[in-house]
PDB file of N, CA and C in Angstrom:
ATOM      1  N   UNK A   1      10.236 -15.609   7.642  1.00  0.00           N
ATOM      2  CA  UNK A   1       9.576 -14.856   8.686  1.00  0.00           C
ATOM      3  C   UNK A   1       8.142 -15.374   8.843  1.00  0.00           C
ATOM      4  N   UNK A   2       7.698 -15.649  10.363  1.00  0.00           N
ATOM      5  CA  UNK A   2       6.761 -16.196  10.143  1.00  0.00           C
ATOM      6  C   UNK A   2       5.461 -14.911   9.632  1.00  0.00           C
ATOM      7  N   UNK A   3       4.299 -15.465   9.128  1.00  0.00           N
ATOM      8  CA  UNK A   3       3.346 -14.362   8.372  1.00  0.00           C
ATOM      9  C   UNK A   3       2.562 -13.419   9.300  1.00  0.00           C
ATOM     10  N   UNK A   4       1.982 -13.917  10.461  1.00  0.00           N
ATOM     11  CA  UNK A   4       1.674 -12.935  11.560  1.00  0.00           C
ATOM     12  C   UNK A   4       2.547 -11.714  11.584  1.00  0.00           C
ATOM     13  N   UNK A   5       3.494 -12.436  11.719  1.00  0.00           N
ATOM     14  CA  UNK A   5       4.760 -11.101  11.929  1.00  0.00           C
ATOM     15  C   UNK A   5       5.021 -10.496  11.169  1.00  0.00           C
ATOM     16  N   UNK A   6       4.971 -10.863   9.648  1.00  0.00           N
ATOM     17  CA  UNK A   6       5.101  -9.887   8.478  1.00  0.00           C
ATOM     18  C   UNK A   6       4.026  -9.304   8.462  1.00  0.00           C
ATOM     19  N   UNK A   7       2.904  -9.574   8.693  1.00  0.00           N
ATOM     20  CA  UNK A   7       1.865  -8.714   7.877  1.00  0.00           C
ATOM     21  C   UNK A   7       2.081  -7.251   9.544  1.00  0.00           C
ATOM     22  N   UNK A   8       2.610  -7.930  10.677  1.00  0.00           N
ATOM     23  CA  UNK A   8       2.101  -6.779  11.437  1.00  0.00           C
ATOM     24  C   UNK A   8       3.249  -5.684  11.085  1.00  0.00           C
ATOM     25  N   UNK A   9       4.144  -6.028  10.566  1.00  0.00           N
ATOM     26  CA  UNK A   9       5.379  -5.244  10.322  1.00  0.00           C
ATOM     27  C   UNK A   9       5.033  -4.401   9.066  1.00  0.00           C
ATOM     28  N   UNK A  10       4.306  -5.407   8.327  1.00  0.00           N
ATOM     29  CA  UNK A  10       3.906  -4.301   6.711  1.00  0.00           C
ATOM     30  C   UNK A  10       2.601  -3.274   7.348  1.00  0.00           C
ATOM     31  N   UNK A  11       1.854  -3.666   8.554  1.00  0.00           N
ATOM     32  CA  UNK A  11       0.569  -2.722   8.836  1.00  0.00           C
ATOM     33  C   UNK A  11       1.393  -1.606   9.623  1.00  0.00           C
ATOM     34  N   UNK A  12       2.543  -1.703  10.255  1.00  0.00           N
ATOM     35  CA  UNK A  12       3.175  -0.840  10.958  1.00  0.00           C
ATOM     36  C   UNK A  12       3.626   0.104   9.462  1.00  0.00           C
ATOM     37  N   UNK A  13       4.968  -0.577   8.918  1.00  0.00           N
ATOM     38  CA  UNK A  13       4.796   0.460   7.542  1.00  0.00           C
ATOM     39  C   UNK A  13       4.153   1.217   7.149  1.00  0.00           C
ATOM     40  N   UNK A  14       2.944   0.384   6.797  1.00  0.00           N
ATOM     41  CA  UNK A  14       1.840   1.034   5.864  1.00  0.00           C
ATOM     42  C   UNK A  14       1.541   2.512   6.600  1.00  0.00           C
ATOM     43  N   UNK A  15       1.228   2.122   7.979  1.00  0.00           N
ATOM     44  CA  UNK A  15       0.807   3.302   8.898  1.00  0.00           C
ATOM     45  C   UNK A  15       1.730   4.611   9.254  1.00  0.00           C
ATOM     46  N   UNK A  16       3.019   4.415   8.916  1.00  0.00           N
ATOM     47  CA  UNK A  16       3.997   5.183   9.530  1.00  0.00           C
ATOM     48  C   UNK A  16       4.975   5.500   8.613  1.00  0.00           C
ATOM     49  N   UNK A  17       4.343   6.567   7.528  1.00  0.00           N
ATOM     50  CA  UNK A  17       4.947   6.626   6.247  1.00  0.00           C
ATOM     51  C   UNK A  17       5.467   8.656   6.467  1.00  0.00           C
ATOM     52  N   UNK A  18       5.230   8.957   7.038  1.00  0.00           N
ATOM     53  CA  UNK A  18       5.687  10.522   7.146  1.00  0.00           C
ATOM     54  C   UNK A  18       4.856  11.613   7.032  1.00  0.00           C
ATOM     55  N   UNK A  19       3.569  11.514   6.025  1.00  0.00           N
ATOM     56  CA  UNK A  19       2.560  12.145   6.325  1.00  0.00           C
ATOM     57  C   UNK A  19       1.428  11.655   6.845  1.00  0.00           C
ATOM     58  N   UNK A  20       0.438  12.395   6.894  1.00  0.00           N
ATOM     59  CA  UNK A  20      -0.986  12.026   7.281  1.00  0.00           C
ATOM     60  C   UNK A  20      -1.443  11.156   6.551  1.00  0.00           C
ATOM     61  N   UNK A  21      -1.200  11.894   5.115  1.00  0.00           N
ATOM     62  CA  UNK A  21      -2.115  11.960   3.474  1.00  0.00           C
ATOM     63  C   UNK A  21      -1.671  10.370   3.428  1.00  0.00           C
ATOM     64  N   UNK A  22      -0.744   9.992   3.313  1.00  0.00           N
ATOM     65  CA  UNK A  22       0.419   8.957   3.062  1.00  0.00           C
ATOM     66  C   UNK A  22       0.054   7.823   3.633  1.00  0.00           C
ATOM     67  N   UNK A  23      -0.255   8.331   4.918  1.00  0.00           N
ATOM     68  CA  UNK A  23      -0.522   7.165   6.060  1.00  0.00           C
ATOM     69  C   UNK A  23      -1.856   6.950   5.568  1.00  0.00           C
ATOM     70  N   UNK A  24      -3.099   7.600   5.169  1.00  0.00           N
ATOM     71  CA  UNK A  24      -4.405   6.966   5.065  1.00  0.00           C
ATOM     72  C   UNK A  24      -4.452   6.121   3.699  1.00  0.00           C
ATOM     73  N   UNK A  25      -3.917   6.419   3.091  1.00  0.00           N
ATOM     74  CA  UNK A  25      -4.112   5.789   1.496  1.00  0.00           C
ATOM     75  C   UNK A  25      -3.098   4.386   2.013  1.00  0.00           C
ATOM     76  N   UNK A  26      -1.962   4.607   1.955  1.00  0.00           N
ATOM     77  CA  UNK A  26      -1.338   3.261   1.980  1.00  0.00           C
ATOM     78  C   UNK A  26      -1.866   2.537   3.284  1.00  0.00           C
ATOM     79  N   UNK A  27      -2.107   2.531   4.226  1.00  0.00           N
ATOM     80  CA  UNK A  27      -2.381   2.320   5.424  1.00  0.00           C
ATOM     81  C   UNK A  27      -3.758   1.597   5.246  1.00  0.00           C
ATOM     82  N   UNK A  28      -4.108   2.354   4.936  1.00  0.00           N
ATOM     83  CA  UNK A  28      -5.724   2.397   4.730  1.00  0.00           C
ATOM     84  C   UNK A  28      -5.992   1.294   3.877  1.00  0.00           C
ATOM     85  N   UNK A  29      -5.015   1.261   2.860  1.00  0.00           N
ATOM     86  CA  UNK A  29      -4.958   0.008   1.500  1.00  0.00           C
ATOM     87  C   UNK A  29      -4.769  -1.252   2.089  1.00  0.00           C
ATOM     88  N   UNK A  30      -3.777  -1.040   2.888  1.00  0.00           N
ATOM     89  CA  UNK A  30      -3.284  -2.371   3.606  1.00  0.00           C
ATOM     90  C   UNK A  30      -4.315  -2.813   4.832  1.00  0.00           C
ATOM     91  N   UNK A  31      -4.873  -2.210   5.255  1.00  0.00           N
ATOM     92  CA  UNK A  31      -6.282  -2.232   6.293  1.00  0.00           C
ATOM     93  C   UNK A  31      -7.156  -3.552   5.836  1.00  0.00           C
ATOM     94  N   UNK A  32      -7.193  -2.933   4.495  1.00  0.00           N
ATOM     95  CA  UNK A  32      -8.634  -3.469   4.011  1.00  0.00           C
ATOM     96  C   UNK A  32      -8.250  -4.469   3.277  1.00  0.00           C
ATOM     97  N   UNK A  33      -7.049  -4.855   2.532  1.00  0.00           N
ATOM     98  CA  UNK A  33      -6.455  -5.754   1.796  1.00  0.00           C
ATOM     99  C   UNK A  33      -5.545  -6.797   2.405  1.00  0.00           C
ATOM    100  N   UNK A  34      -4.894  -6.366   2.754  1.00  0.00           N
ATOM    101  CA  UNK A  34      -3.502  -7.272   3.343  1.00  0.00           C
ATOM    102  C   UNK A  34      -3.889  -8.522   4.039  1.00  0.00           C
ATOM    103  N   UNK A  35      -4.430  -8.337   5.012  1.00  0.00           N
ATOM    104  CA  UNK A  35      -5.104  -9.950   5.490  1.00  0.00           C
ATOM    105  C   UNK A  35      -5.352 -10.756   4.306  1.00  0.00           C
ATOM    106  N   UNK A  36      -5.890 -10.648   3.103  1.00  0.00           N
ATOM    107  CA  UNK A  36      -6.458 -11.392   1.970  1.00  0.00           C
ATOM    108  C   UNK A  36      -5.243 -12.005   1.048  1.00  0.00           C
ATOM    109  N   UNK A  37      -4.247 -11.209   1.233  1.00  0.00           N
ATOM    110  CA  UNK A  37      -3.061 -10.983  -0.232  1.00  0.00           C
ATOM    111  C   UNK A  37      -2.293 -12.489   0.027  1.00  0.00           C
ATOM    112  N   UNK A  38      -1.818 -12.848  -1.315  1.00  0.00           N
ATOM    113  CA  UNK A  38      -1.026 -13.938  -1.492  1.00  0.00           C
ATOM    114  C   UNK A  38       0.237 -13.949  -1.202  1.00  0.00           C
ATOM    115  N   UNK A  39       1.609 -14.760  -1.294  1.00  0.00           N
ATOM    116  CA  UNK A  39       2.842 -13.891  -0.697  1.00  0.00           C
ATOM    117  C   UNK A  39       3.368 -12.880  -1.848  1.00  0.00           C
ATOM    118  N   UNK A  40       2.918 -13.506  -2.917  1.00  0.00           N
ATOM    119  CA  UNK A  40       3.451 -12.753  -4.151  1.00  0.00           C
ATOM    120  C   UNK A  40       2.765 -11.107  -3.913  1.00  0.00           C
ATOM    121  N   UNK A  41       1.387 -10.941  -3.741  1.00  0.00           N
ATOM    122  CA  UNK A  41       1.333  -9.901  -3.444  1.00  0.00           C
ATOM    123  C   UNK A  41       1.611  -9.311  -1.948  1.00  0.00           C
ATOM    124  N   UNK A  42       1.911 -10.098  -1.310  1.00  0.00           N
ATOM    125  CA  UNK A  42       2.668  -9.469   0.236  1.00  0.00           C
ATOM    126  C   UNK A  42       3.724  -8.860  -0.442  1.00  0.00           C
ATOM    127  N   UNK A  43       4.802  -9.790  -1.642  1.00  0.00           N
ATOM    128  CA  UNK A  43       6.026  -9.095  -2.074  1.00  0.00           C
ATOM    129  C   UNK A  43       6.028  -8.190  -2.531  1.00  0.00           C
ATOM    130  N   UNK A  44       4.834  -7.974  -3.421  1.00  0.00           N
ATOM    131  CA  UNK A  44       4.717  -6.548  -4.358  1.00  0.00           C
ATOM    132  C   UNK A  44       4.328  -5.409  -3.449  1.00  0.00           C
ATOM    133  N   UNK A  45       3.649  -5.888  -2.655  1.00  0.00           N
ATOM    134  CA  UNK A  45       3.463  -4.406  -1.920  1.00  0.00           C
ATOM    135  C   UNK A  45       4.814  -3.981  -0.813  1.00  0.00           C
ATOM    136  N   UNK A  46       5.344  -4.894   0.030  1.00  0.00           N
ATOM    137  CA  UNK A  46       6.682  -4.876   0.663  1.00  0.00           C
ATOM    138  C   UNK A  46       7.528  -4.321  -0.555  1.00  0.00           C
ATOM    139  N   UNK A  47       7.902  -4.146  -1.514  1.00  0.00           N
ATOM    140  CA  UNK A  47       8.570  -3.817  -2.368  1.00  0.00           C
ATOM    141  C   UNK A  47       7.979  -1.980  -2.708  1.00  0.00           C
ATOM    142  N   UNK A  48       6.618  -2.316  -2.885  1.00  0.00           N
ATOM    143  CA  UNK A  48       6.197  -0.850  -2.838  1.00  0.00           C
ATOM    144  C   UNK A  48       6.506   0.133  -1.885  1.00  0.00           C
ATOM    145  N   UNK A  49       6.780  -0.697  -0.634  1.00  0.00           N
ATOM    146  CA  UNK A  49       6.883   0.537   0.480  1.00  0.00           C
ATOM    147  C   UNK A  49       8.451   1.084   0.491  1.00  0.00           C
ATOM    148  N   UNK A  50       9.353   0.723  -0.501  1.00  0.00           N
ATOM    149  CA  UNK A  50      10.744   1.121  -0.326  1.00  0.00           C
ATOM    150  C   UNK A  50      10.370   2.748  -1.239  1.00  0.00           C
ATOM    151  N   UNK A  51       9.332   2.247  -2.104  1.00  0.00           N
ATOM    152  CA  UNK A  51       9.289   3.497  -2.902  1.00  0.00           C
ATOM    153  C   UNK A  51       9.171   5.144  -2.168  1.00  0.00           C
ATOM    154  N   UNK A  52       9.050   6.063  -2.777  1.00  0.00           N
ATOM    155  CA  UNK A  52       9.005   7.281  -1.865  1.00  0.00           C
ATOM    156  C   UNK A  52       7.274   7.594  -1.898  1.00  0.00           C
ATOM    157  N   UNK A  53       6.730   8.247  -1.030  1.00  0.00           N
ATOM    158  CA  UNK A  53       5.613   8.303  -0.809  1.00  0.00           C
ATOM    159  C   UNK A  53       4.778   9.148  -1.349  1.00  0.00           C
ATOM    160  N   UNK A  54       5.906  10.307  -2.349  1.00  0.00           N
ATOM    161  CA  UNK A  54       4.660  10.976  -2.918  1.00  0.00           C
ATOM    162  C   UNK A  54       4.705  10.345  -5.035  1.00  0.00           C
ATOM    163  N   UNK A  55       5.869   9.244  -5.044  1.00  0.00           N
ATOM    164  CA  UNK A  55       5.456   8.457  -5.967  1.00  0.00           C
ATOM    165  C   UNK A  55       4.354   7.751  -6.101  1.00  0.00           C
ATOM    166  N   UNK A  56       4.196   6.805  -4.986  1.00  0.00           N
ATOM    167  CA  UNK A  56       3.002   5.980  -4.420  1.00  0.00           C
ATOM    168  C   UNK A  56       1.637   6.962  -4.833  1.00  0.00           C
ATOM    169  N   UNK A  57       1.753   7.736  -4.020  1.00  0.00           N
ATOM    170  CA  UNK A  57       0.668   8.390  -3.815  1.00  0.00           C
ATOM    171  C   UNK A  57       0.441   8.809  -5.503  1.00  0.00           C
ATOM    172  N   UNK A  58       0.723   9.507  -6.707  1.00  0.00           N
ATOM    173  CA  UNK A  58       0.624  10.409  -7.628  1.00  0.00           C
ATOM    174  C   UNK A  58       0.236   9.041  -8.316  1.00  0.00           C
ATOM    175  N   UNK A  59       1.150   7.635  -8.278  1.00  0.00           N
ATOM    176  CA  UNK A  59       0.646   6.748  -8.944  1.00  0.00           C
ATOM    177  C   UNK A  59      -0.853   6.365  -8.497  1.00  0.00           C
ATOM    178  N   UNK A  60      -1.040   6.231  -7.116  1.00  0.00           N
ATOM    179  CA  UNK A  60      -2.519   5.726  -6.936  1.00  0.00           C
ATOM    180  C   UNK A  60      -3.520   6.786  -7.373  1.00  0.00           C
ATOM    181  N   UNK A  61      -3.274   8.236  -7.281  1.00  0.00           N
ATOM    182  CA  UNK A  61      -4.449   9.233  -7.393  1.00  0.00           C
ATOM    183  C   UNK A  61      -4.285   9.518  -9.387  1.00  0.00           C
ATOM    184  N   UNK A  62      -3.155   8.974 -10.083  1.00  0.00           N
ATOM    185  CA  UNK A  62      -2.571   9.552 -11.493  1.00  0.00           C
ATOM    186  C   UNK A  62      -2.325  10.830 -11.887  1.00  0.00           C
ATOM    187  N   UNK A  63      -1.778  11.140 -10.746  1.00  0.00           N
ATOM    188  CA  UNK A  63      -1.251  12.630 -10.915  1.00  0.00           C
ATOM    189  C   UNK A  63       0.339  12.180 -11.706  1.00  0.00           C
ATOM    190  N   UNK A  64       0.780  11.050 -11.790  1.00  0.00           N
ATOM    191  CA  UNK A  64       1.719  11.130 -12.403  1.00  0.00           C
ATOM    192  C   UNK A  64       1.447   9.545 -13.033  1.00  0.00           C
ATOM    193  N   UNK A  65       2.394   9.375 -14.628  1.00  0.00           N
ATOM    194  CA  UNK A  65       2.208   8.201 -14.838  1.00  0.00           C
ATOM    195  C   UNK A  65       2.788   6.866 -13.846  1.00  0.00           C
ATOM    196  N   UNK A  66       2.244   5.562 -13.314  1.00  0.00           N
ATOM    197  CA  UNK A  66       2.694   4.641 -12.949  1.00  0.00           C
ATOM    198  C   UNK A  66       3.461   3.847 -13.898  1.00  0.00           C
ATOM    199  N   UNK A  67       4.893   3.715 -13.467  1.00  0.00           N
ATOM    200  CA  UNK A  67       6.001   2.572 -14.158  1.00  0.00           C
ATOM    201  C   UNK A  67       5.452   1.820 -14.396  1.00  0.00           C
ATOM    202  N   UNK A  68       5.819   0.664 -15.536  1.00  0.00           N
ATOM    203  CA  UNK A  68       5.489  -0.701 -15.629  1.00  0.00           C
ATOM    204  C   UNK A  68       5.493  -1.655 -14.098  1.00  0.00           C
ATOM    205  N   UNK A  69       6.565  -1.787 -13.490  1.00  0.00           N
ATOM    206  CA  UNK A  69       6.913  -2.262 -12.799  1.00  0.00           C
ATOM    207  C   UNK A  69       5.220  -2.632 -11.527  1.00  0.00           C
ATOM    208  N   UNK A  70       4.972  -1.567 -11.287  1.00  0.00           N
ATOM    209  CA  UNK A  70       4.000  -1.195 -10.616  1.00  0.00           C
ATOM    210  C   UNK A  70       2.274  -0.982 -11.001  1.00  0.00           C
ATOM    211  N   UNK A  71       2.089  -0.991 -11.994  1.00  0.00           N
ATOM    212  CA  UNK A  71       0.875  -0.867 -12.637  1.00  0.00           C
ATOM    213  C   UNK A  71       0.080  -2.025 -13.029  1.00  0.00           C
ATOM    214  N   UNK A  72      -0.511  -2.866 -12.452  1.00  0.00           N
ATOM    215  CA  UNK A  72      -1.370  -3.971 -12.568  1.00  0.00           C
ATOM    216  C   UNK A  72      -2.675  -3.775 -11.213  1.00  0.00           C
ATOM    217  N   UNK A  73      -3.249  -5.022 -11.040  1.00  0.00           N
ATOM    218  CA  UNK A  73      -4.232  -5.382 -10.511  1.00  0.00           C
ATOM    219  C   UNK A  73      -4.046  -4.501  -8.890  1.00  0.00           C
ATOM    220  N   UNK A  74      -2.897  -4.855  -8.460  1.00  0.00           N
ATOM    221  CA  UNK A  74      -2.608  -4.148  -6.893  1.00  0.00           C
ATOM    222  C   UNK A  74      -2.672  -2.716  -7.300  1.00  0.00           C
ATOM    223  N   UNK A  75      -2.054  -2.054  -8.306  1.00  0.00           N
ATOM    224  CA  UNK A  75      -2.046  -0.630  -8.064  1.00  0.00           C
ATOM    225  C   UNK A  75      -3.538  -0.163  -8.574  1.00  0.00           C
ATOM    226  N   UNK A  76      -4.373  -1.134  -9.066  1.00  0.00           N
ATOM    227  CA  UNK A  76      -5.904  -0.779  -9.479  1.00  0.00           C
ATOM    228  C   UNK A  76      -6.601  -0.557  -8.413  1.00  0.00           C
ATOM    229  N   UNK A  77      -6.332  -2.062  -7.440  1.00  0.00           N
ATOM    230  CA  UNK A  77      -7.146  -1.595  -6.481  1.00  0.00           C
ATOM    231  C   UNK A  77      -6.892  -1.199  -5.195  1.00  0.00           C
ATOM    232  N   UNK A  78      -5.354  -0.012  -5.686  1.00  0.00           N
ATOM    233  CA  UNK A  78      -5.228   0.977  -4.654  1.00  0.00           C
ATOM    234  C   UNK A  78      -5.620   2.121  -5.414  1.00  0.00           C
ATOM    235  N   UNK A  79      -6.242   2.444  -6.357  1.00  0.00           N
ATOM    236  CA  UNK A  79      -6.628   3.552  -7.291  1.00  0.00           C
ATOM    237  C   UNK A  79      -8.369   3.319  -6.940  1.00  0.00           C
ATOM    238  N   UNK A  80      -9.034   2.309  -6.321  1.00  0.00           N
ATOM    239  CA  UNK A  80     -10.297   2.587  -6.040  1.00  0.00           C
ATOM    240  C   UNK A  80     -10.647   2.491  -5.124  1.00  0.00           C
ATOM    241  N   UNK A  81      -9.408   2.248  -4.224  1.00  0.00           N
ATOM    242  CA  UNK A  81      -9.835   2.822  -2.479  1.00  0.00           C
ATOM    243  C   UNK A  81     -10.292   4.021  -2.174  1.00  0.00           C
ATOM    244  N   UNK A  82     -11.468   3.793  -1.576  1.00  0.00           N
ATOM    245  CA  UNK A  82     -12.062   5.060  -1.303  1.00  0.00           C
ATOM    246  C   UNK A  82     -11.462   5.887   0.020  1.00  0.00           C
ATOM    247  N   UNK A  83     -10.320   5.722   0.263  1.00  0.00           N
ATOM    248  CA  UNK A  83      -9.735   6.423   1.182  1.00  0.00           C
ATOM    249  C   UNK A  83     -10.643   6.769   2.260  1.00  0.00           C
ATOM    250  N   UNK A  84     -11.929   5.696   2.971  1.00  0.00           N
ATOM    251  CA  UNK A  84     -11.609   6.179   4.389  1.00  0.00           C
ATOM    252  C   UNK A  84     -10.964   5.023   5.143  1.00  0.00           C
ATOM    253  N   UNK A  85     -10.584   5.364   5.838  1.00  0.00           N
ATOM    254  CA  UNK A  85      -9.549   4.666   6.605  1.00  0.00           C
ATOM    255  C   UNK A  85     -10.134   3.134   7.925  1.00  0.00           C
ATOM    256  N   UNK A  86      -9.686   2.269   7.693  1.00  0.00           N
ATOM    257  CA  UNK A  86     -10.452   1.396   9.018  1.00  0.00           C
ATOM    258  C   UNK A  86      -9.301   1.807   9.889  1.00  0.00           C
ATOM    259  N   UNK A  87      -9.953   2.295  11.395  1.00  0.00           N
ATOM    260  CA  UNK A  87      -9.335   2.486  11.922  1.00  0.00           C
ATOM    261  C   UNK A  87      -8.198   1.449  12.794  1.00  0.00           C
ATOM    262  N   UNK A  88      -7.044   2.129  13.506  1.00  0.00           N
ATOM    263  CA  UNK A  88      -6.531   0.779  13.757  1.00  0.00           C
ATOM    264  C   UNK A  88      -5.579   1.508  15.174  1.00  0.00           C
TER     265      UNK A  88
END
């Protein structure tokens, strides 16, 4: 797939997750990050979005523990997004 097209398909994702709350954090993550990310982390986060959204979410805020699977450098620095949102 060419990468224009993925990343606009992962910013559509990111944005259109079922809640509000949902939509600014992941959305918001991918705002400010995603243009930068390597494919490996294009994969890890495309992989993140199958997850359910109030996993995501409990892992980024640690309201619940984060799996191995998921807990490195990307889920760090979705744990110090300051959640405001670039708009889009």
């Amino acid at each position: 797939m060419n990468h224009d097209i993925r990343l606009k398909r992962l910013r559509f994702r990111s944005w259109h997750r079922g809640t509000k709350e949902a939509d600014l954090m992941i959305g918001g993550f991918f705002d400010r990050h995603g243009a930068s990310w390597s494919l490996d982390q294009l994969d890890w986060f495309e992989a993140l979005l199958e997850e359910q959204d109030v996993d995501i979410m409990g892992w980024a805020i640690g309201s619940i523990p984060c799996p191995p699977r998921w807990d490195g450098a990307m889920m760090q620095a979705m744990r110090s997004l300051d959640f405001v949102p670039v708009s889009h």
